[in-house]
Protein backbone atom coordinates (compact mmCIF):
# COMPACT_ATOMS: atom_id res chain seq x y z
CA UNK A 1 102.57 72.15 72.54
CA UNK A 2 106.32 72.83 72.55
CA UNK A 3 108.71 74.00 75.31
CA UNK A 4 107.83 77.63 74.85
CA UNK A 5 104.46 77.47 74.69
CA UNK A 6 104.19 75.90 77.84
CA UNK A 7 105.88 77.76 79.97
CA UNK A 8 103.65 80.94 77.92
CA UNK A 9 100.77 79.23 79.64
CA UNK A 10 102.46 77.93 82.60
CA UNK A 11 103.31 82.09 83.82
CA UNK A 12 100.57 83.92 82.28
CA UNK A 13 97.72 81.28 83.85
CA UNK A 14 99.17 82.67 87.53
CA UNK A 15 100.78 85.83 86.85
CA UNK A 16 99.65 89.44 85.96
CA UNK A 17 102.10 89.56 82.94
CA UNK A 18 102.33 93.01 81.70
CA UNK A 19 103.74 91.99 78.29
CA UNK A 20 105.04 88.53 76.69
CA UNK A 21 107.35 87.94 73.91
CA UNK A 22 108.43 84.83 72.44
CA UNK A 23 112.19 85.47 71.16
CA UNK A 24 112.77 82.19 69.08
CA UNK A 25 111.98 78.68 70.33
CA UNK A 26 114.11 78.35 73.42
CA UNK A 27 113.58 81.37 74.90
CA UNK A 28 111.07 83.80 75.91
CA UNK A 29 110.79 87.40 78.05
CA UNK A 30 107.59 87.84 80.49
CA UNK A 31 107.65 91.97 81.83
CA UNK A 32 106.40 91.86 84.89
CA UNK A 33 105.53 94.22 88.02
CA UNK A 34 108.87 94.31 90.20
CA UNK A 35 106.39 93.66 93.43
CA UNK A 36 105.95 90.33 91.51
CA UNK A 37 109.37 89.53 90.81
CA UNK A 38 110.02 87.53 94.13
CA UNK A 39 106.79 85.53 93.60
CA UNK A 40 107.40 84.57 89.75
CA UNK A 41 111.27 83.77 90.44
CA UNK A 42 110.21 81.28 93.12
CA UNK A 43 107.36 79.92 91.35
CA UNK A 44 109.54 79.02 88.47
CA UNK A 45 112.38 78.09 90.26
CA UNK A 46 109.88 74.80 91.79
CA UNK A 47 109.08 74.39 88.24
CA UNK A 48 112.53 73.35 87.08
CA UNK A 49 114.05 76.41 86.19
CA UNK A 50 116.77 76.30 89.31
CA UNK A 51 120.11 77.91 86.78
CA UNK A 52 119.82 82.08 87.31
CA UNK A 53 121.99 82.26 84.41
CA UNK A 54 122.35 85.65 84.21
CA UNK A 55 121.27 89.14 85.88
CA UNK A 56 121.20 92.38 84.25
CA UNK A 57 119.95 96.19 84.67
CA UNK A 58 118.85 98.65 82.36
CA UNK A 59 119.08 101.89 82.66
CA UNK A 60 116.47 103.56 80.72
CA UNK A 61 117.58 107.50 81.48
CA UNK A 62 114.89 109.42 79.93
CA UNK A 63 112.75 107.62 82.05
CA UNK A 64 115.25 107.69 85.26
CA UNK A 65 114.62 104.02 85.86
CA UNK A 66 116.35 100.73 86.34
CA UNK A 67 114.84 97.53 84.83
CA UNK A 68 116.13 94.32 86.17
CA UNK A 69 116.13 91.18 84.32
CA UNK A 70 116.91 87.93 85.15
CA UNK A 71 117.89 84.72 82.76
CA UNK A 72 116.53 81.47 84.14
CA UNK A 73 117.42 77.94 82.94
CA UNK A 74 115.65 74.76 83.26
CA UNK A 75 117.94 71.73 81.45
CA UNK A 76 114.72 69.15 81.18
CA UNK A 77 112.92 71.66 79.35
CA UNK A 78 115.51 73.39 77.04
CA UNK A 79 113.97 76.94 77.54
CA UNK A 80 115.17 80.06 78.48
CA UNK A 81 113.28 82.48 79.89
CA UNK A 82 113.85 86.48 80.74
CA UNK A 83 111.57 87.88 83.85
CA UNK A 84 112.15 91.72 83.21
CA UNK A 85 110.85 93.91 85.72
């Protein structure tokens, strides 16, 4: 099982992940419910990923919504992962 795959089990074994996708092999997105976000952040952050590398919004505008995503990093496990909510 490599780094990815892991952490694919890792979130979606305690989460309600809406959707998953793996980008390459050191990253991956999990869409979540934004009531969740708090809970999923802090889960992963005792996991190792403690580097919020980045934080973004999208503005989708035909829907008149914001989605937030956040970047985590975890150097002992080389993976990157994107919580979008």
């Amino acid at each position: 099982m490599n780094n990815v795959e892991f952490v694919k089990e890792l979130v979606e074994s305690r989460f309600d992940v809406l959707k998953t996708e793996i980008i390459d092999q050191y990253q991956i997105a999990f869409e979540i419910n934004k009531d969740d976000v708090h809970r999923v952040l802090s889960f992963l952050k005792m996991e190792g990923w403690i580097q919020l590398s980045y934080l973004s919004a999208v503005d989708w505008l035909k829907d008149n919504q914001f989605e937030l995503v956040y970047i985590l990093m975890n150097w002992e496990k080389p993976v990157h992962i994107q919580v979008r909510a």
